[in-house]
Structure formats: C-alpha cells, structure tokens
Protein backbone atom coordinates (compact mmCIF):
# COMPACT_ATOMS: atom_id res chain seq x y z
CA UNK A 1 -19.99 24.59 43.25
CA UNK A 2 -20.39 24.77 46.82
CA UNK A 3 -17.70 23.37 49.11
CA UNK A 4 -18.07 19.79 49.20
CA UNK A 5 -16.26 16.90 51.13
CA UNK A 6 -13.79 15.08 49.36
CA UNK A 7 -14.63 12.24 47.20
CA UNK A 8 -13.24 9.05 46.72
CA UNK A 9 -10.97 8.54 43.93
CA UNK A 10 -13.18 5.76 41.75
CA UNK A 11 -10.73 3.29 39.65
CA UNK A 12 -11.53 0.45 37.43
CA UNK A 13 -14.67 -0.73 36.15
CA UNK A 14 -16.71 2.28 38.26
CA UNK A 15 -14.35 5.02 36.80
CA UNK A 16 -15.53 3.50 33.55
CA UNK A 17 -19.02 3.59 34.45
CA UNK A 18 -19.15 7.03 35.61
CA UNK A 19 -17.00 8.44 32.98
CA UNK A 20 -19.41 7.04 30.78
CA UNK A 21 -22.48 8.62 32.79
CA UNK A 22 -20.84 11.92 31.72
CA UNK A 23 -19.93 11.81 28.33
CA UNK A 24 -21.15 15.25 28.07
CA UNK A 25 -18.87 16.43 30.57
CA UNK A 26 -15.78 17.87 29.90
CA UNK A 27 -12.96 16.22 31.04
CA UNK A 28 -12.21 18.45 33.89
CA UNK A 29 -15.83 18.01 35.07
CA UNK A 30 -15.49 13.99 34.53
CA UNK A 31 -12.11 14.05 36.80
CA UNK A 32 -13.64 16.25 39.53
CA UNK A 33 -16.58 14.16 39.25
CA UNK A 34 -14.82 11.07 39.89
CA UNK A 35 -12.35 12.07 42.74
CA UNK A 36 -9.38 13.26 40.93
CA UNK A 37 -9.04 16.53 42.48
CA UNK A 38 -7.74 18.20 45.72
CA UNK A 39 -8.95 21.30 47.44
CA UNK A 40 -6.11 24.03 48.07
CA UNK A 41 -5.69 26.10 51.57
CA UNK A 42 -8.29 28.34 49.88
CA UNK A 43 -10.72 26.12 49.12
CA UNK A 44 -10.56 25.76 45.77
CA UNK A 45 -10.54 22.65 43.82
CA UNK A 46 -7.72 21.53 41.84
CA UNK A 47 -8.46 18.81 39.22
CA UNK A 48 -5.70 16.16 39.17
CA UNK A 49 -5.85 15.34 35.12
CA UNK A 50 -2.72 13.21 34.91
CA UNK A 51 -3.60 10.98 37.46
CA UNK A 52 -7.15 10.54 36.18
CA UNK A 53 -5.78 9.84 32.91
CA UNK A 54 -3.69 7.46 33.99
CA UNK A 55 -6.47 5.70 35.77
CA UNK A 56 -8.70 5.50 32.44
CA UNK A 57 -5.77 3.85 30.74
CA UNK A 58 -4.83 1.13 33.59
CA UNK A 59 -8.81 0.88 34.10
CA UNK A 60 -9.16 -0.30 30.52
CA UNK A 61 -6.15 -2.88 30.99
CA UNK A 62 -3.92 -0.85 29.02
CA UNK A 63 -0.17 -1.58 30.35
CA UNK A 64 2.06 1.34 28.88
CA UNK A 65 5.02 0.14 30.79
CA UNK A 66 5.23 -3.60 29.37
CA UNK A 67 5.48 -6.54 31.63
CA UNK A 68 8.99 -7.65 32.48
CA UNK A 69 7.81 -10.64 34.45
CA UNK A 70 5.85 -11.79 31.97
CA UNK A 71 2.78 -12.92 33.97
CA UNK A 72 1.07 -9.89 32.28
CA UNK A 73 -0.10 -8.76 35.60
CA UNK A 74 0.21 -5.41 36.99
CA UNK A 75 1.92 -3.61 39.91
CA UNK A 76 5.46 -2.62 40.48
CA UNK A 77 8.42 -3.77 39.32
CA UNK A 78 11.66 -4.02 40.91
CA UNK A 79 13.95 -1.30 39.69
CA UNK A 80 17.51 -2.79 41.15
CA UNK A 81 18.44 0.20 43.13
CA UNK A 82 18.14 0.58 47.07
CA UNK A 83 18.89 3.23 49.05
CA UNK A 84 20.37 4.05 52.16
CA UNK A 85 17.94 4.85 55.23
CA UNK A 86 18.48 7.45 57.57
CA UNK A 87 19.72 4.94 59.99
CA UNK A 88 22.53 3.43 57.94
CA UNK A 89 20.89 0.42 57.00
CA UNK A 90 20.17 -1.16 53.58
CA UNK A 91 16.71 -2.42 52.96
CA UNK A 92 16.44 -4.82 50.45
CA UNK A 93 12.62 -5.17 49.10
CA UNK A 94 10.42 -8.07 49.12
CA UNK A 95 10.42 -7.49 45.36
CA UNK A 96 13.75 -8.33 45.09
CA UNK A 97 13.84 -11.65 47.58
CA UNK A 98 10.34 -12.99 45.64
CA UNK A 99 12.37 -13.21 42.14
CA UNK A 100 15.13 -14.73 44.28
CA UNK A 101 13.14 -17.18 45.38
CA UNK A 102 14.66 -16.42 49.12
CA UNK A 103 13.27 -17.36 52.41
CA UNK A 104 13.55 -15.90 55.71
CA UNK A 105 16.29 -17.47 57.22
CA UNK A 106 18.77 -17.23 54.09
CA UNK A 107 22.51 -16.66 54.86
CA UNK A 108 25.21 -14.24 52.90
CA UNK A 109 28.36 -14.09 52.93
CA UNK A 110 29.21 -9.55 52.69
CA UNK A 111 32.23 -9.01 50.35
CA UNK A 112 32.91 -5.13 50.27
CA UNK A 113 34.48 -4.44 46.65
CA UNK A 114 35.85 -0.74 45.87
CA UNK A 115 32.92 0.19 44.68
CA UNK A 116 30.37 -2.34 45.22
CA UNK A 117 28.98 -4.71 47.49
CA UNK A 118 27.95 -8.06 46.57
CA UNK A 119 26.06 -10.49 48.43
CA UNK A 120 26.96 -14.56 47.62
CA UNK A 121 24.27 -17.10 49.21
CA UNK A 122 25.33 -19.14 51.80
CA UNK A 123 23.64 -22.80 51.98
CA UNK A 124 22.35 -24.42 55.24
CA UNK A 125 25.82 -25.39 56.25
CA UNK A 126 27.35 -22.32 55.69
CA UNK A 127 29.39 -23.32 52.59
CA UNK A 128 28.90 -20.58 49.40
CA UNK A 129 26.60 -21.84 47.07
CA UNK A 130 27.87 -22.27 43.38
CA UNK A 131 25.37 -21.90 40.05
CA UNK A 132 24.64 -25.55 39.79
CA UNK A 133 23.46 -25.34 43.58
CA UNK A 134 20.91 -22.50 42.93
C-alpha cells in the first residue's frame, strides 16, 4: 500500500458498518481499514488490534467492566485514588465531587491523621456537618 494519510479512527455504529463492508477482510485489514493503526518513523503501518477490538465490543454495547453506578451508562468510573501533582497540590476529580453531590463553594475542615488525610464537610456556617445533616 502506498503511503497514505492517517485515517480517522471510526467507532460505533460506522465501525460496525464498515467492519461489515469487509467481512472478507482479515482482521488486520478490517483494523487498518478503519483507523486503528499508526505509522512508525519508517513509514510503516502498525495495526493497533487491541484497541480495535475493544472498539467492536463497546460499539456493540457490550460493557465488560460492569456498571457500578448503575445507570448502565458508559464512561469512567472513579477509582478512589488521587495523586500528587508536580506542584504539591491534590486534585480531587469532578468524578468524585458529582457522587458527592458537592458544589463549588463547599467548605472542609483538613484533619492530617498519621497516615491519612480526611476531609469532614463544613455547612454554610462553618459548623461540621454530622450524617443526619448530609
């Protein structure tokens, strides 16, 4: 094959479409074919199976992972780990403050433990909030 541009990784119902197209492709050919490859320094073209694979499967709304939300859509789910960024501070994901139901604007009180550090919400007032306030 001549050296070509770059195409666009397809995903959902076109992947299906176009896998289908070629059913008498091999798979390499059916990746390549549908933008799950990269070229190397060289020019050569490296098919990307495992992502194209996993693209079939989420494409056909199959959800390997389970849903731990329970809304049985997709995407990520928080993982309850956060790490420190090269400028010392802790970022704490939007993930994290949507189950929380928090809002911009929410107060906590830092308590530094020997190994931990744990965050108690603060109400409007400043008072600690207790489980029946939440």
């Amino acid at each position: 094959m001549a050296k070509d541009t770059q195409v666009e990784m397809l995903t959902g119902p076109e992947l299906l479409q176009k896998v289908k197209e070629l059913e008498d492709h091999s798979k390499e050919e059916k990746a390549k074919a549908c933008g799950y490859y990269t070229l190397t320094k060289s020019g050569n073209s490296r098919v990307n199976m495992m992502k194209f694979m996993n693209a079939l499967i989420e494409a056909e709304g199959i959800q390997l992972d389970g849903s731990q939300n329970g809304n049985g859509r997709g995407g990520r789910n928080a993982s309850f780990r956060i790490t420190v960024q090269s400028n010392g501070n802790l970022l704490i994901g939007s993930a994290y403050t949507k189950q929380m139901n928090l809002k911009p604007g929410d107060e906590f009180e830092i308590s530094l433990g020997r190994k931990h550090i744990r965050l108690k919400q603060l109400s409007a007032n400043g008072e600690m909030l207790t489980d029946e306030d939440e």
